[in-house]
C-alpha atoms as a PDB file:
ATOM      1  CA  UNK A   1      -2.311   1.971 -18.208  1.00  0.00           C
ATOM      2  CA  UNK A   2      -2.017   0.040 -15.189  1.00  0.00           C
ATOM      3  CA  UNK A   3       1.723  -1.432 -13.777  1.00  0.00           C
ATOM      4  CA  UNK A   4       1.928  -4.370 -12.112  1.00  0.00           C
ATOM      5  CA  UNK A   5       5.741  -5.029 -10.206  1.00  0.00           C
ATOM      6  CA  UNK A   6       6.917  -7.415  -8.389  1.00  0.00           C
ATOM      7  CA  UNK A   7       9.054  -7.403  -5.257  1.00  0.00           C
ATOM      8  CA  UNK A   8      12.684  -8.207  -5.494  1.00  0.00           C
ATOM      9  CA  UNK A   9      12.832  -9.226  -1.634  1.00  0.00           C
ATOM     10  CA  UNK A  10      15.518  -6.916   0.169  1.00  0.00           C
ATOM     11  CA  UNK A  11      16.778  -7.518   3.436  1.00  0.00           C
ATOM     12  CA  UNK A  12      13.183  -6.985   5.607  1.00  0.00           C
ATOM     13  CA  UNK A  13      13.266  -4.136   8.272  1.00  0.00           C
ATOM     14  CA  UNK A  14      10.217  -3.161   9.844  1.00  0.00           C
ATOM     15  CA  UNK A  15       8.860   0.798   9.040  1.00  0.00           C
ATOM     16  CA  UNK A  16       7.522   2.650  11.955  1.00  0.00           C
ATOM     17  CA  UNK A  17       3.708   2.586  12.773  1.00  0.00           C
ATOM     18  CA  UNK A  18       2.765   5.998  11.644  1.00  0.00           C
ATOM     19  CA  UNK A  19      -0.810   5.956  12.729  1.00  0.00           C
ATOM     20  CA  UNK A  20      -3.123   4.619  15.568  1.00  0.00           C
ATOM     21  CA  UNK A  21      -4.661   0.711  15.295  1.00  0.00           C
ATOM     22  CA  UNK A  22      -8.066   0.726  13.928  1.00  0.00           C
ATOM     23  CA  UNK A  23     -10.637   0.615  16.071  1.00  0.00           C
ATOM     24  CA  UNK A  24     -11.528  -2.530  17.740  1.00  0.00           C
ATOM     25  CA  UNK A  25     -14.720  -2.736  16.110  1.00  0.00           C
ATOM     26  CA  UNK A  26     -13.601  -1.906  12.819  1.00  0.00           C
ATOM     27  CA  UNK A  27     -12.386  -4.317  10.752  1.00  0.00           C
ATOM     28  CA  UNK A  28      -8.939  -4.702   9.461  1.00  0.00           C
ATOM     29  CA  UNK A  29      -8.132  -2.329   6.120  1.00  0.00           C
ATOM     30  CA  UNK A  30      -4.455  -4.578   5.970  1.00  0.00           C
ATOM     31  CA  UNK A  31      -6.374  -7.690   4.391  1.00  0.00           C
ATOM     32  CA  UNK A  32      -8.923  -9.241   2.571  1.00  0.00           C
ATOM     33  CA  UNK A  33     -12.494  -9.343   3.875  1.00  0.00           C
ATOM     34  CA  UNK A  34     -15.887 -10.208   3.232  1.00  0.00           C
ATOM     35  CA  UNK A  35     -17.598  -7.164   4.830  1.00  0.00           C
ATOM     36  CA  UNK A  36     -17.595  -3.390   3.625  1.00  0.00           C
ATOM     37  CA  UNK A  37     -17.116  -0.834   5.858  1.00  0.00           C
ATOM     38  CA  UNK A  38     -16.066   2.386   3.175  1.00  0.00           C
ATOM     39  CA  UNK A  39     -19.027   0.936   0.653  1.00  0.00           C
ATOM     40  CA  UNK A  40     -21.550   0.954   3.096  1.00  0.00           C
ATOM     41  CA  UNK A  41     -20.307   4.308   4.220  1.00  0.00           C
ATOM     42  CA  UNK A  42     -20.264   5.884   1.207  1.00  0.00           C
ATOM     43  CA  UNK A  43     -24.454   4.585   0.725  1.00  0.00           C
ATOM     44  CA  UNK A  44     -24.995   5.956   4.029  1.00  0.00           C
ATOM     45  CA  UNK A  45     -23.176   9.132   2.603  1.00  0.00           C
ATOM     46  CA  UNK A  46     -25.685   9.799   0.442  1.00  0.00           C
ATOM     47  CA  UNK A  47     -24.285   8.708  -2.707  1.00  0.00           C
ATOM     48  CA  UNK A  48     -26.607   6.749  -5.443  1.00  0.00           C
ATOM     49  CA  UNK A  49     -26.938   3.127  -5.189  1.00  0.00           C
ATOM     50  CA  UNK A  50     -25.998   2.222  -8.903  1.00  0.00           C
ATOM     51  CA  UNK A  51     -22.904   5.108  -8.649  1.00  0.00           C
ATOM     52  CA  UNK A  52     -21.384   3.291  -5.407  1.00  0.00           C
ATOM     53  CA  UNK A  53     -22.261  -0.520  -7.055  1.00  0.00           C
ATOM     54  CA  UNK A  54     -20.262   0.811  -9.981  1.00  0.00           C
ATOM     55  CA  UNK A  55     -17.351   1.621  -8.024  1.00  0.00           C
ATOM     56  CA  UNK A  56     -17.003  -1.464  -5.979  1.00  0.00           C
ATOM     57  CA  UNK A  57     -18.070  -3.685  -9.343  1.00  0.00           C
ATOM     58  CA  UNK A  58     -14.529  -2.215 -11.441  1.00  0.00           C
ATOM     59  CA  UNK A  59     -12.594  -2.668  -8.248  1.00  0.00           C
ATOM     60  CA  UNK A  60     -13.719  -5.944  -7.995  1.00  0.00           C
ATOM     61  CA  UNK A  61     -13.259  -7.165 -12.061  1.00  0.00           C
ATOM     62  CA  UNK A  62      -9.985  -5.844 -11.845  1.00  0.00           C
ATOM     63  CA  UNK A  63      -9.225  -7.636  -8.998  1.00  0.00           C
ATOM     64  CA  UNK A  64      -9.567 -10.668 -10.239  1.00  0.00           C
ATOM     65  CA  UNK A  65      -7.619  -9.779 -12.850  1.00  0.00           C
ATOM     66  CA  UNK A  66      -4.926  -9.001 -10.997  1.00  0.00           C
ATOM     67  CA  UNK A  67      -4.863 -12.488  -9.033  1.00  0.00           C
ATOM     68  CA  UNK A  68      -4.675 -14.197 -12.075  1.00  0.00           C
ATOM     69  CA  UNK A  69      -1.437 -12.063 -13.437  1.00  0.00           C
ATOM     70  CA  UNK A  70      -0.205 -12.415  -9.947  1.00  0.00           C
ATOM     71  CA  UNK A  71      -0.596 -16.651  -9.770  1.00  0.00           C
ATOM     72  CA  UNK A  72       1.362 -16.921 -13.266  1.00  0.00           C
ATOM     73  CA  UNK A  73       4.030 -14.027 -12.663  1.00  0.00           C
ATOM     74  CA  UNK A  74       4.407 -13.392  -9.300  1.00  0.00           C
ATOM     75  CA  UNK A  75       3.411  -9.777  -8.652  1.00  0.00           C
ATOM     76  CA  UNK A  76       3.276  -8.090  -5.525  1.00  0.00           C
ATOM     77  CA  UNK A  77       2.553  -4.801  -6.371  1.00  0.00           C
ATOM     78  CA  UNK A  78       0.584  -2.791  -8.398  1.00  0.00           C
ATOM     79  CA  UNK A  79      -0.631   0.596  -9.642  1.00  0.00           C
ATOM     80  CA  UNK A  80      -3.475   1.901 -11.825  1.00  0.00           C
ATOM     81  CA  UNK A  81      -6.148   4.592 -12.709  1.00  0.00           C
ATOM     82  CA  UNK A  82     -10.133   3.724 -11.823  1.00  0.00           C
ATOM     83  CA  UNK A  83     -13.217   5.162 -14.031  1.00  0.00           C
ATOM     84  CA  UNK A  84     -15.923   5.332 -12.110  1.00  0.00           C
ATOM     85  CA  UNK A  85     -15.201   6.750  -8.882  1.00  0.00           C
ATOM     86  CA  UNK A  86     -14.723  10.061 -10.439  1.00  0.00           C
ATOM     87  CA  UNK A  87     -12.565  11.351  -8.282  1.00  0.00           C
ATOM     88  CA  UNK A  88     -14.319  10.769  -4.823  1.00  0.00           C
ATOM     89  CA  UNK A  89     -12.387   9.147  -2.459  1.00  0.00           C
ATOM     90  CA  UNK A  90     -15.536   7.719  -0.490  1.00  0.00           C
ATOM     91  CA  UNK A  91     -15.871   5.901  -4.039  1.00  0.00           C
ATOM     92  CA  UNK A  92     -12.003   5.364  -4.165  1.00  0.00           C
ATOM     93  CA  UNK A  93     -12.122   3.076  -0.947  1.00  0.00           C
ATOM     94  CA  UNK A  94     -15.023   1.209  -2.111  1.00  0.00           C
ATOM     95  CA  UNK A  95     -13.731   0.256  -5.142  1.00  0.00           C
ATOM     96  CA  UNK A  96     -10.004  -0.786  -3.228  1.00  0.00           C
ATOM     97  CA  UNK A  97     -12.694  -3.264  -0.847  1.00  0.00           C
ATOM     98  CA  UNK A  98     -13.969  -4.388  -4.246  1.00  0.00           C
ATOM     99  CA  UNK A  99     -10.422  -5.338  -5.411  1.00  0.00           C
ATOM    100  CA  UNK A 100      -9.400  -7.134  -2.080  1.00  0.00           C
ATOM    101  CA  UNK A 101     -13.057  -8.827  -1.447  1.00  0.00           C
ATOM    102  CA  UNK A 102     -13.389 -12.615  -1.168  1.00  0.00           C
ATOM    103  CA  UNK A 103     -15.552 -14.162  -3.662  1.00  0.00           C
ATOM    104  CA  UNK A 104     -18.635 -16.438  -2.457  1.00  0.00           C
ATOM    105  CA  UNK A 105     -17.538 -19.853  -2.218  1.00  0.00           C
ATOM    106  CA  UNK A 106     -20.766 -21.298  -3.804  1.00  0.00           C
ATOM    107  CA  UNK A 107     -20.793 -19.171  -6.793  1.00  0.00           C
ATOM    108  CA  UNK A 108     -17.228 -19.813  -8.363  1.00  0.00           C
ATOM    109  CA  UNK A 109     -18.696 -17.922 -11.839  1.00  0.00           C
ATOM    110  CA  UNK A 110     -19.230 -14.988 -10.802  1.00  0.00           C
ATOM    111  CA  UNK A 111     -15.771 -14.080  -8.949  1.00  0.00           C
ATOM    112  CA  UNK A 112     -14.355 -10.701  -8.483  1.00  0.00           C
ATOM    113  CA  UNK A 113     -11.891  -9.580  -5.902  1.00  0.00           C
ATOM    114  CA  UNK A 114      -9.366 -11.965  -4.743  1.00  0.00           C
ATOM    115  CA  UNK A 115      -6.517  -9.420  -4.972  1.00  0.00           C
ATOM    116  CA  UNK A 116      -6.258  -8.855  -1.462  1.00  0.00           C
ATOM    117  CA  UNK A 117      -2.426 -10.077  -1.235  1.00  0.00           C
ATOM    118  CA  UNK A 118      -1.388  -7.407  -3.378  1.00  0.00           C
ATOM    119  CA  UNK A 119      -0.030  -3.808  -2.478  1.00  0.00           C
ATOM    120  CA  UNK A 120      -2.169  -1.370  -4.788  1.00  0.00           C
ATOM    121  CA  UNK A 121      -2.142   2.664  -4.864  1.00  0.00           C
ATOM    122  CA  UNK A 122      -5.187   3.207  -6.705  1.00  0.00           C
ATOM    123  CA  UNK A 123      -5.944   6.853  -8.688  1.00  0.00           C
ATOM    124  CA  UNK A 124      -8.808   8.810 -10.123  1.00  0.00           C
ATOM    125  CA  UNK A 125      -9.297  12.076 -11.268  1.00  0.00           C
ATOM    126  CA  UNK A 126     -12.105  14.517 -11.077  1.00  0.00           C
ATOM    127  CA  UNK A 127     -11.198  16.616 -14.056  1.00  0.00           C
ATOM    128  CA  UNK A 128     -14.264  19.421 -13.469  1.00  0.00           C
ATOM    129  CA  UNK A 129     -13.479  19.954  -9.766  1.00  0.00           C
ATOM    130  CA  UNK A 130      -9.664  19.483 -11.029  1.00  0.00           C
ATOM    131  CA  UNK A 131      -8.478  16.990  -8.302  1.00  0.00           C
ATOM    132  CA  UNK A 132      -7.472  13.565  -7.379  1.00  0.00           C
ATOM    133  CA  UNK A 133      -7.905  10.995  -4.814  1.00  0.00           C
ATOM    134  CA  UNK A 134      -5.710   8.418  -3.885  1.00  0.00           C
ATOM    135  CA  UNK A 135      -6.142   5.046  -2.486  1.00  0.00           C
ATOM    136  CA  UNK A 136      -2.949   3.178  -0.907  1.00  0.00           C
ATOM    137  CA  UNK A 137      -3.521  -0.462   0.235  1.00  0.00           C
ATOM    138  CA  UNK A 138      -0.056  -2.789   1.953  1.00  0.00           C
ATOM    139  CA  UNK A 139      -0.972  -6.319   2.898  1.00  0.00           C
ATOM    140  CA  UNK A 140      -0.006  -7.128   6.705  1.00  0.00           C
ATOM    141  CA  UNK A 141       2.584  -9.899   4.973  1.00  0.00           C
ATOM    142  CA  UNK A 142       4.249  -6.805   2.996  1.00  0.00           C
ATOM    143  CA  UNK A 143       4.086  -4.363   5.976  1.00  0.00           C
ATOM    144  CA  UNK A 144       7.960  -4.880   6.773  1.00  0.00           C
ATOM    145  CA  UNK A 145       8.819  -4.049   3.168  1.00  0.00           C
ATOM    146  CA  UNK A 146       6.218  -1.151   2.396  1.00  0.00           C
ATOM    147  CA  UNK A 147       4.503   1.103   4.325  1.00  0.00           C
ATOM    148  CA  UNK A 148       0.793   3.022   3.087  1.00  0.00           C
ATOM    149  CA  UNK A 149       1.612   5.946   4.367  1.00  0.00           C
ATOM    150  CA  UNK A 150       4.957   6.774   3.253  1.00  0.00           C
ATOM    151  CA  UNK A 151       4.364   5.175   0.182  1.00  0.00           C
ATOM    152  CA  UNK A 152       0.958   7.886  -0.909  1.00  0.00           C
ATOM    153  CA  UNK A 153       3.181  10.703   1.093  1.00  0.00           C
ATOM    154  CA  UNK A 154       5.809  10.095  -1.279  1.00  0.00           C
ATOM    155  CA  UNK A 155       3.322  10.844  -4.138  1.00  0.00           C
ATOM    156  CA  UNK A 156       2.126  13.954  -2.968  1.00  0.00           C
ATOM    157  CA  UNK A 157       5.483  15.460  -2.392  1.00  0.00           C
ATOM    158  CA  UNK A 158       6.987  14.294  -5.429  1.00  0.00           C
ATOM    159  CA  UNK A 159       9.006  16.913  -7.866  1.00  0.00           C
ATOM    160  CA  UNK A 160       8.490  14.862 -10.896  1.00  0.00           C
ATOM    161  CA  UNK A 161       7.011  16.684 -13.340  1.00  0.00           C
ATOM    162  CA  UNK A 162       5.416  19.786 -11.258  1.00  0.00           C
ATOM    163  CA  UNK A 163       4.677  17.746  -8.335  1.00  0.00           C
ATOM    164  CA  UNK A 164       1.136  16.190  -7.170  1.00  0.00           C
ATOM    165  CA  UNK A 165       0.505  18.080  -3.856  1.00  0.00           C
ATOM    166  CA  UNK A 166      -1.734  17.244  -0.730  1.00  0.00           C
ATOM    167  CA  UNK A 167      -1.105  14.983   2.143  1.00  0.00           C
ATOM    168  CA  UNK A 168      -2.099  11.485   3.722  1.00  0.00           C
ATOM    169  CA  UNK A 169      -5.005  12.067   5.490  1.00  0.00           C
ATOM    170  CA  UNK A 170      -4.988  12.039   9.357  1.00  0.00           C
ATOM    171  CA  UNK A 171      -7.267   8.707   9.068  1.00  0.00           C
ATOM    172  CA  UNK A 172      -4.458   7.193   7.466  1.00  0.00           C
ATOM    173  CA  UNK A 173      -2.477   4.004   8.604  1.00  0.00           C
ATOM    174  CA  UNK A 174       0.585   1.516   7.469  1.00  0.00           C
ATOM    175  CA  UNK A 175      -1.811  -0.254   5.852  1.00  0.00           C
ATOM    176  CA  UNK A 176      -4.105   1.874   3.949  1.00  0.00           C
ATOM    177  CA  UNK A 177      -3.666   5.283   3.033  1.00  0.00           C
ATOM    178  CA  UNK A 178      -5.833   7.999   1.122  1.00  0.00           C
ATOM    179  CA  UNK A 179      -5.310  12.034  -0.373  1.00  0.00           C
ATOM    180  CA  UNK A 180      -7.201  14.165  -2.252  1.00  0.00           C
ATOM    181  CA  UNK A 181      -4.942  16.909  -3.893  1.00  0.00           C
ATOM    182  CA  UNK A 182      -6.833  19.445  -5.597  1.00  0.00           C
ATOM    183  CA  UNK A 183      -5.150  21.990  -7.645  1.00  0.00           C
ATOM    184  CA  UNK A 184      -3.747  24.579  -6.134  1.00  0.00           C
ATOM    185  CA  UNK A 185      -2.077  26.914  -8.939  1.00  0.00           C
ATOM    186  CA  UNK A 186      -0.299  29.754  -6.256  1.00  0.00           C
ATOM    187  CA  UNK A 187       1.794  26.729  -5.341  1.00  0.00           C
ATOM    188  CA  UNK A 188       2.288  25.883  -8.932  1.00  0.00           C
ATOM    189  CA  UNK A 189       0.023  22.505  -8.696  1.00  0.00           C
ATOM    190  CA  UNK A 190      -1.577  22.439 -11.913  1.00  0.00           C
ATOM    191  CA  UNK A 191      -4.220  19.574 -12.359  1.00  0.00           C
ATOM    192  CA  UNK A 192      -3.505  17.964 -15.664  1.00  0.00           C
ATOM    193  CA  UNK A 193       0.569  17.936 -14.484  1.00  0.00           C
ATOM    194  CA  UNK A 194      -0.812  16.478 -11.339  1.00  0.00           C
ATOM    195  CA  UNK A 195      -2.871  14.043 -13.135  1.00  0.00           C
ATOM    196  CA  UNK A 196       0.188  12.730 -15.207  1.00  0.00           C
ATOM    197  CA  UNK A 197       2.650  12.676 -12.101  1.00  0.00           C
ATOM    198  CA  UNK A 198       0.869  10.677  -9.491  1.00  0.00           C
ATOM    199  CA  UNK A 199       1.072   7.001 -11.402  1.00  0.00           C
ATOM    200  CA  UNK A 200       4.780   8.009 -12.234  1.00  0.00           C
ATOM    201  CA  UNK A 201       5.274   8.802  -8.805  1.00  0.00           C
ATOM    202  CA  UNK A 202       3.784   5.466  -6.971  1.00  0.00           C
ATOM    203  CA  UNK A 203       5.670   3.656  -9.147  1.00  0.00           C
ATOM    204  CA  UNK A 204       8.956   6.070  -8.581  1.00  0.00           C
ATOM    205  CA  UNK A 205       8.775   5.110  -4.916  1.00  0.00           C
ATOM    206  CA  UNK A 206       8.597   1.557  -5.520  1.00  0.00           C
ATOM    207  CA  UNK A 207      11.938   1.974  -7.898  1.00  0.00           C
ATOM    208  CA  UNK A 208      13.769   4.208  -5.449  1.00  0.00           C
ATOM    209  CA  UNK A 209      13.015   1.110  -2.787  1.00  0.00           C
ATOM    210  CA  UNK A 210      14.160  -1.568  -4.888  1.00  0.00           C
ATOM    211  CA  UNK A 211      10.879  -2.936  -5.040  1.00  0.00           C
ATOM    212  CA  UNK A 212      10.465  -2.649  -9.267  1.00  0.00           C
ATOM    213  CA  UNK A 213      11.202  -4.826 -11.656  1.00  0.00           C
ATOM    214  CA  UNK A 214      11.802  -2.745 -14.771  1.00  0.00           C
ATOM    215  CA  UNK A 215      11.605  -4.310 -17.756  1.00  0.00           C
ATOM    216  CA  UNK A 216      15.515  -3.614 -19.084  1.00  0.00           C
ATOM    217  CA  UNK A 217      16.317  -5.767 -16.328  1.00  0.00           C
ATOM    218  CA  UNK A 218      14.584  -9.083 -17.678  1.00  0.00           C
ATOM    219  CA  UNK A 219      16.582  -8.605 -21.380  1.00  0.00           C
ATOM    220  CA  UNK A 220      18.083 -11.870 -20.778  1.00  0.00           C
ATOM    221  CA  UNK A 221      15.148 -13.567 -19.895  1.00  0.00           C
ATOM    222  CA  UNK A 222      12.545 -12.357 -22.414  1.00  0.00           C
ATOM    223  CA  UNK A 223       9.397 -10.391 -21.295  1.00  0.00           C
ATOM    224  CA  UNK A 224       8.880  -8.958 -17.987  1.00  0.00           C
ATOM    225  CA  UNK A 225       5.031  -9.434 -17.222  1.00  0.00           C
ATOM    226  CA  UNK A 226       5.014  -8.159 -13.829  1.00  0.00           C
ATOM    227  CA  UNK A 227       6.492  -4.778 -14.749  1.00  0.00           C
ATOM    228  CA  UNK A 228       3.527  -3.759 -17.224  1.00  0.00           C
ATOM    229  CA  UNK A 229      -0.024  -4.549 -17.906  1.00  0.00           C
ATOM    230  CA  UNK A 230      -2.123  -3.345 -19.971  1.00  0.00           C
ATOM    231  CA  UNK A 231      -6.329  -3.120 -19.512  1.00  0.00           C
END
């Protein structure tokens, strides 16, 4: 299940920079762009051609998927579970640069990406090694209403459920945010709780903000497409 919501536009005050500017020769991770800095990292890595192509491929069909939800609805947010990075938070942030890549210009069939004005937390689980990584992404437009980090912090410290555990990573900024938590069970983080808490979570946050729609409050108006979308 994957949950699109859209903002509701509260008064805009700007969140504290929590982290250091990237580094001048690093591209920006607060919008959409052509080149891939985590994909090719994650080849360099080590990791298998076809495994890292798979990763950035299902970030980049769903991304395109979610432009075309957000053009007829609206949405500004959204939240979901990925396959194929198994876990792997190398894979994670290749498949976010898949969702927020621009498509070539001269082959309009074949487009994928395009979602790059959307705020996404993005989730997958490695059930053997029993832990998740997590993948928070904030548009520069949205940066006055949400912030990366605070926004992935508040899903590792949730107390829905059992909690989720772990931390942004130091690497972390306003704009793009990661965390692996692994289970942990002396501090009572179980995996398959943690697993079922951190979409609830992400889209707690965005609730608690006033940034979701929920669908009881469109009764009047019939369906609420931004607050729920299925794959």
């Amino acid at each position: 299940r994957s949950h699109f919501v859209a903002l509701n536009a509260p008064p805009r005050t700007h969140l504290p920079t929590m982290s250091a500017e990237p580094l001048a020769d690093e591209p920006s991770r607060g919008e959409p762009t052509t080149v891939f800095p985590f994909r090719d990292a994650a080849l360099a890595a080590g990791l298998k051609d076809k495994i890292v192509a798979k990763a950035f491929k299902e970030g980049g069909k769903k991304g395109v998927e979610i432009e075309g939800a957000a053009d007829t609805s609206g949405l500004t947010c959204f939240c979901t579970r990925m396959i194929s990075s198994n876990g792997d938070i190398r894979l994670l942030q290749a498949a976010m640069e898949g969702m927020n890549s621009v498509p070539d210009p001269e082959d309009p069939e074949e487009r994928k990406g395009c979602s790059g004005a959307i705020a996404k937390l993005i989730i997958s689980e490695d059930e053997p090694g029993k832990k998740i990584a997590m993948v928070a992404y904030v548009p520069e437009a949205l940066k006055s209403q949400l912030n990366a980090i605070e926004w992935m912090k508040s899903v590792c410290e949730t107390e829905l459920g059992g909690g989720v555990g772990g931390a942004p990573d130091d690497s972390s900024t306003d704009t793009w945010a990661t965390s692996t938590a692994v289970e942990d069970t002396s501090k009572d983080f179980f995996y398959l709780k943690m697993k079922d808490n951190t979409l609830n979570a992400a889209i707690a946050y965005l609730r608690e903000k006033g940034l979701f729609q929920d669908d009881e409050d469109e009764e009047e108006e019939g369906d609420n497409a931004a607050a729920d979308f299925e794959w």
